[in-house]
Each structure stands twice: as structure tokens, then as C-alpha cells.
C-alpha atoms as a PDB file:
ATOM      1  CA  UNK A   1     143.038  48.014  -7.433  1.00  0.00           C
ATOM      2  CA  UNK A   2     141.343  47.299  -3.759  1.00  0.00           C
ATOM      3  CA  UNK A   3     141.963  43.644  -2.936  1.00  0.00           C
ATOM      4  CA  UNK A   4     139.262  42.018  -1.442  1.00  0.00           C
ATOM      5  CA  UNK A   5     139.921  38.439  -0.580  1.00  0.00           C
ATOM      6  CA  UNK A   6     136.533  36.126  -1.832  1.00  0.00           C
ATOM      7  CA  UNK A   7     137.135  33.737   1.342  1.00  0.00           C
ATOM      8  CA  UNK A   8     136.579  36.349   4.145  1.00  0.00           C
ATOM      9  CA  UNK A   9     133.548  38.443   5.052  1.00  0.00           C
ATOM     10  CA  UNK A  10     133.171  42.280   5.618  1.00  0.00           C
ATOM     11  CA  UNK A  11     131.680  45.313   6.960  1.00  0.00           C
ATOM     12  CA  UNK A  12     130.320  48.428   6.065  1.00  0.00           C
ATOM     13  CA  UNK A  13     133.065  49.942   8.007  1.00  0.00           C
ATOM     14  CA  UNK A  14     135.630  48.601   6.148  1.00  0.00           C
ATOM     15  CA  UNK A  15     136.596  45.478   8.988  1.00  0.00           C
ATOM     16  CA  UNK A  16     136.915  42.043   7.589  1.00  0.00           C
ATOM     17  CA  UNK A  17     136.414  38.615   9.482  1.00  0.00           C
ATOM     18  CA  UNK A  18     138.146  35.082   8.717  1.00  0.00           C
ATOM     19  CA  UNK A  19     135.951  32.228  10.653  1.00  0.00           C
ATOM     20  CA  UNK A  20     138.855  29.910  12.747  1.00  0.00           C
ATOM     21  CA  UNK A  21     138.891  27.502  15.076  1.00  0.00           C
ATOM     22  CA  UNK A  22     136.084  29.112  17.419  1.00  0.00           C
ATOM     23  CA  UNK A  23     137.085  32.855  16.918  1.00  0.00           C
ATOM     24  CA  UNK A  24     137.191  35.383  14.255  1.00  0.00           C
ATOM     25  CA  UNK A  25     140.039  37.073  13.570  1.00  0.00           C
ATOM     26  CA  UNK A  26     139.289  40.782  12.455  1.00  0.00           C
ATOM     27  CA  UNK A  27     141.537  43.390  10.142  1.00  0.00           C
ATOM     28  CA  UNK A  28     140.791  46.156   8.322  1.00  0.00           C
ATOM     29  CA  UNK A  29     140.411  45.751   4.484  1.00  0.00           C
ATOM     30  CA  UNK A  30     143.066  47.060   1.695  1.00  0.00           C
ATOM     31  CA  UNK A  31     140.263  49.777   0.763  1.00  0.00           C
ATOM     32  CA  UNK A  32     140.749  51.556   4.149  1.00  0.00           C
ATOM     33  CA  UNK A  33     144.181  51.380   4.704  1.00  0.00           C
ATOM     34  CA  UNK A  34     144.680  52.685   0.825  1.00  0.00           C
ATOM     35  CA  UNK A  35     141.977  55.402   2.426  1.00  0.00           C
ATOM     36  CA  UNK A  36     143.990  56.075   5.830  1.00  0.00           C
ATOM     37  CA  UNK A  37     147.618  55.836   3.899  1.00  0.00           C
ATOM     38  CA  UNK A  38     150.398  55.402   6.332  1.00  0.00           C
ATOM     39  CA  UNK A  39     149.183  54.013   9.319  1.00  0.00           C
ATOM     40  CA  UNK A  40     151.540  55.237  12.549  1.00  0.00           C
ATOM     41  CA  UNK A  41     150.262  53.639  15.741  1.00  0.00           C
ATOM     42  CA  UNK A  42     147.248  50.940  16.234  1.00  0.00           C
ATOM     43  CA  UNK A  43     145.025  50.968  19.849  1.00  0.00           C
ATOM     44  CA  UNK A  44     143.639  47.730  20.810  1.00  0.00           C
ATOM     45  CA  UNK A  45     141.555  46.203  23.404  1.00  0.00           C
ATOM     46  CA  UNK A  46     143.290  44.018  26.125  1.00  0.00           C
ATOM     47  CA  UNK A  47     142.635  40.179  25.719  1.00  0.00           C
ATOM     48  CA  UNK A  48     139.376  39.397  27.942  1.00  0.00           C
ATOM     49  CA  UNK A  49     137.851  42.771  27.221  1.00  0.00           C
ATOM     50  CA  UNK A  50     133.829  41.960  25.639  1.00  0.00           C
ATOM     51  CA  UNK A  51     133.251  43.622  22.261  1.00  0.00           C
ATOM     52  CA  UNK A  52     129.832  44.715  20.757  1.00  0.00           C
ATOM     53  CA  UNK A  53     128.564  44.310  17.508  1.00  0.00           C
ATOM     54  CA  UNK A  54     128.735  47.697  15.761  1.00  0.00           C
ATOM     55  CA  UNK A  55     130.587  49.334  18.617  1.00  0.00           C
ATOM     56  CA  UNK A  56     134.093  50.965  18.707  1.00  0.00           C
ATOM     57  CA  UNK A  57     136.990  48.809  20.051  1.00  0.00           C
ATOM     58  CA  UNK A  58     139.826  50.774  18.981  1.00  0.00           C
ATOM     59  CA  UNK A  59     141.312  53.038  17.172  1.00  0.00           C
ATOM     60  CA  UNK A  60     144.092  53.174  13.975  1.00  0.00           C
ATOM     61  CA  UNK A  61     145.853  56.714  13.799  1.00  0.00           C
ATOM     62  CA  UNK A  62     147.538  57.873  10.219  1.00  0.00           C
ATOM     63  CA  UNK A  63     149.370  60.662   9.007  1.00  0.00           C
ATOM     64  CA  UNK A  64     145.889  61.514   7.490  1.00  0.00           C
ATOM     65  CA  UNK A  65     143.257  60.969  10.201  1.00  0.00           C
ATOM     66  CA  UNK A  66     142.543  58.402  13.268  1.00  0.00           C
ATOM     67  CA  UNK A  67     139.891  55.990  12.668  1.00  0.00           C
ATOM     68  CA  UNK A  68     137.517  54.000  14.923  1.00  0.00           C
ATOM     69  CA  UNK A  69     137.314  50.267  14.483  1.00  0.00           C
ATOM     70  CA  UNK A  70     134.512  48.807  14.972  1.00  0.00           C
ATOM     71  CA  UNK A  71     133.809  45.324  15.886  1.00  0.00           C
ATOM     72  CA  UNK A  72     132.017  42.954  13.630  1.00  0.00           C
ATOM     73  CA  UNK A  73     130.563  40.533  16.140  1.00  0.00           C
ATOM     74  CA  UNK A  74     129.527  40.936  19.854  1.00  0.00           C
ATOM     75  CA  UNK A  75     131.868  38.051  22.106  1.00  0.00           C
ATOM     76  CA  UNK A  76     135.186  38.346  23.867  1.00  0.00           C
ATOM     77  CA  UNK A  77     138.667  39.754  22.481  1.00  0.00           C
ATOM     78  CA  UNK A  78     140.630  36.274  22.552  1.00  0.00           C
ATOM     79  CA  UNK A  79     143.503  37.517  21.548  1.00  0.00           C
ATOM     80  CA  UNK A  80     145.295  40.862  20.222  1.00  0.00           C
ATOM     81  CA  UNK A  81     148.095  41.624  17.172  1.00  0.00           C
ATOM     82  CA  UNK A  82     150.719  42.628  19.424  1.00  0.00           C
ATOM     83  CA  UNK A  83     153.407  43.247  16.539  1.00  0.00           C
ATOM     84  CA  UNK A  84     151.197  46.288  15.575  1.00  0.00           C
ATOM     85  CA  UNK A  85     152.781  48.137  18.553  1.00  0.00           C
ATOM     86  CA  UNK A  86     155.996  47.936  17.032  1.00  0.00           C
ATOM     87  CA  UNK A  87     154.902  47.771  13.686  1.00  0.00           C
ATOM     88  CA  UNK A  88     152.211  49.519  12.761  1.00  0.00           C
ATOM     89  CA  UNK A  89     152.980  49.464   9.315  1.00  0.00           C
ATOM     90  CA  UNK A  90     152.078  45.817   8.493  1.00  0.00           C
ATOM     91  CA  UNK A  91     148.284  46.753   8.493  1.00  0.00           C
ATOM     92  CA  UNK A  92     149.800  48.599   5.282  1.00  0.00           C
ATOM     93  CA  UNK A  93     152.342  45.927   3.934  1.00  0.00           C
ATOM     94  CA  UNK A  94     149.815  43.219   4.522  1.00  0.00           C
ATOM     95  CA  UNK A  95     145.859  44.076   5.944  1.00  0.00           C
ATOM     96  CA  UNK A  96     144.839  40.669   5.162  1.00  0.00           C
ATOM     97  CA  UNK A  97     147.144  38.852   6.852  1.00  0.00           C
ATOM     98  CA  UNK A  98     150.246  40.112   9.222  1.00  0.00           C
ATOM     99  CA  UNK A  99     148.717  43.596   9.738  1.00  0.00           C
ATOM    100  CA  UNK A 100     144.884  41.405  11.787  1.00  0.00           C
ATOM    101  CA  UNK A 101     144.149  43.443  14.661  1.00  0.00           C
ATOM    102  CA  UNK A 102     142.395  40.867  16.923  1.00  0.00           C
ATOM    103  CA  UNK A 103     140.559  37.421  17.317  1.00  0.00           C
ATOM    104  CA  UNK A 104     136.882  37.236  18.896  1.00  0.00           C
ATOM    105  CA  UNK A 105     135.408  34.547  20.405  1.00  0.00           C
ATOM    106  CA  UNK A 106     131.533  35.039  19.042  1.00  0.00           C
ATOM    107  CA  UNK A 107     128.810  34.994  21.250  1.00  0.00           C
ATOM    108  CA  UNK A 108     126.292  34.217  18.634  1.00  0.00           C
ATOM    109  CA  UNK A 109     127.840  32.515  15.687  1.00  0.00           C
ATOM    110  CA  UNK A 110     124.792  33.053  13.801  1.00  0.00           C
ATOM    111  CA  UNK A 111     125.122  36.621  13.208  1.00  0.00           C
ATOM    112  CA  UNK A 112     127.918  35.723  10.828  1.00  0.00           C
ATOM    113  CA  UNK A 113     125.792  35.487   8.434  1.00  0.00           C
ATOM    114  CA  UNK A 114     124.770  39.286   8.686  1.00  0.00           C
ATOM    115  CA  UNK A 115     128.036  40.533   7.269  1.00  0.00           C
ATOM    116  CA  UNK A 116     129.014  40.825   3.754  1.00  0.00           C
ATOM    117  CA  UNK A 117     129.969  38.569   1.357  1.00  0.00           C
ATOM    118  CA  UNK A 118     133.264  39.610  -0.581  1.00  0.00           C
ATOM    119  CA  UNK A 119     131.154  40.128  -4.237  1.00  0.00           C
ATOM    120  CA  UNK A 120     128.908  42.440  -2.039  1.00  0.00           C
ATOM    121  CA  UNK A 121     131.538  44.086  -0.651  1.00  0.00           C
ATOM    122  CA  UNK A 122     132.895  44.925  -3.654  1.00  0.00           C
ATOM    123  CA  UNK A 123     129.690  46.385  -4.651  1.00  0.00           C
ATOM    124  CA  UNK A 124     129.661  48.246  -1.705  1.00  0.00           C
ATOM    125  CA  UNK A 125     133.267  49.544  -2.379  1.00  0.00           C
ATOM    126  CA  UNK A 126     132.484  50.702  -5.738  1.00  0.00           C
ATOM    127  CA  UNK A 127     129.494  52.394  -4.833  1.00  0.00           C
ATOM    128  CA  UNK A 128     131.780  54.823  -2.937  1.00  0.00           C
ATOM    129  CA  UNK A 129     133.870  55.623  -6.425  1.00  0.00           C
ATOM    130  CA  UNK A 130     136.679  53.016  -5.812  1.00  0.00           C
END
């Protein structure tokens, strides 16, 4: 059964976002690491680099297939999951909370509330036969 944390928010392309202290800090969700399987090397955007709502920022390569991510929220990458170099793996073991790819600092906070709930992304999720 696809976890799906009720305190964090989601995409349609599988990303979800926990609101901090002035960032977000971004993962993918248990449904698409289940999806990918084991996940062998994670490519990430350098701290500083601006992200765009919608638009790729990196990649996640499994024995199965390499995946874009895409990022939630247009702002600035404030800071990157460098374990994942090392240990790719964790977005496995633990998407929701070792295996976070990176923070962004959100231009427009407002647009948070264009993502997904976790009960609608549940819908979502079983819409696609999960």
C-alpha cells in the first residue's frame, strides 16, 4: 500500500512538498519510487540554480527507467540532498524523509496552494490503478 503522508502536498508528477522555515523541501512520493523500483544514481541541481514551476530539474535513473523531476514551485534551489550521491537508495528506504532531493526557496508562496492535497492525491493515485 502507497504511503502518502496527510501533512505534505503533491504533484501530478509524483513530487511532494513539506512547507519549512521559508523553503520547501521536495521528494518524490512512495508511489513513484514503488513505480521506478531500485533507484541507482540521483542528478540534482547545484544550490543557487532558479527552478520553474512545472519544469525539469533533474533526473532519478533506475534499473527500470530514468525519470525527470520536476519542480513544484518556481524560486531558488536552497539547498540539495547530497547523501543521494552516495546513497541513492534512501529515496527507496525512506522517500518521505532521508531519500528529499532538495529545498526551494518560493518565489510566490501563494502558488502553494495549487498543489494537491494528500486525500486528492490519493484520488489521483488510484485513478491510475494503484
Amino acid at each position: 500500500m502507497t504511503k502518502i503522508p496527510a501533512e505534505l502536498l503533491y504533484t501530478k508528477e509524483h513530487e511532494w512538498v513539506r512547507q519549512e522555515d521559508g523553503v520547501v523541501r521536495v521528494g518524490i512520493t512512495d508511489y513513484a519510487q514503488e513505480e521506478l523500483h531500485e533507484i541507482v544514481m540521483v542528478e540534482l541541481p547545484s544550490v543557487g540554480t532558479a527552478v520553474e514551476a512545472g519544469e525539469a530539474f533533474g533526473t532519478v535513473d533506475s534499473v527500470k527507467a530514468t525519470s525527470e523531476l520536476f519542480a513544484p514551485l518556481s524560486g531558488e534551489v536552497a539547498e540539495v540532498n547530497e547523501k543521494l550521491e552516495e546513497a541513492p537508495e534512501l529515496v527507496n528506504n525512506d522517500p518521505y524523509g532521508e531519500g528529499w532531493m532538495v529545498a526551494i526557496k518560493v518565489s510566490d508562496p501563494n502558488k502553494l496552494k495549487s498543489l494537491l492535497s494528500a486525500d486528492d492525491y490519493k484520488k489521483f493515485v488510484e485513478e491510475l490503478g494503484k
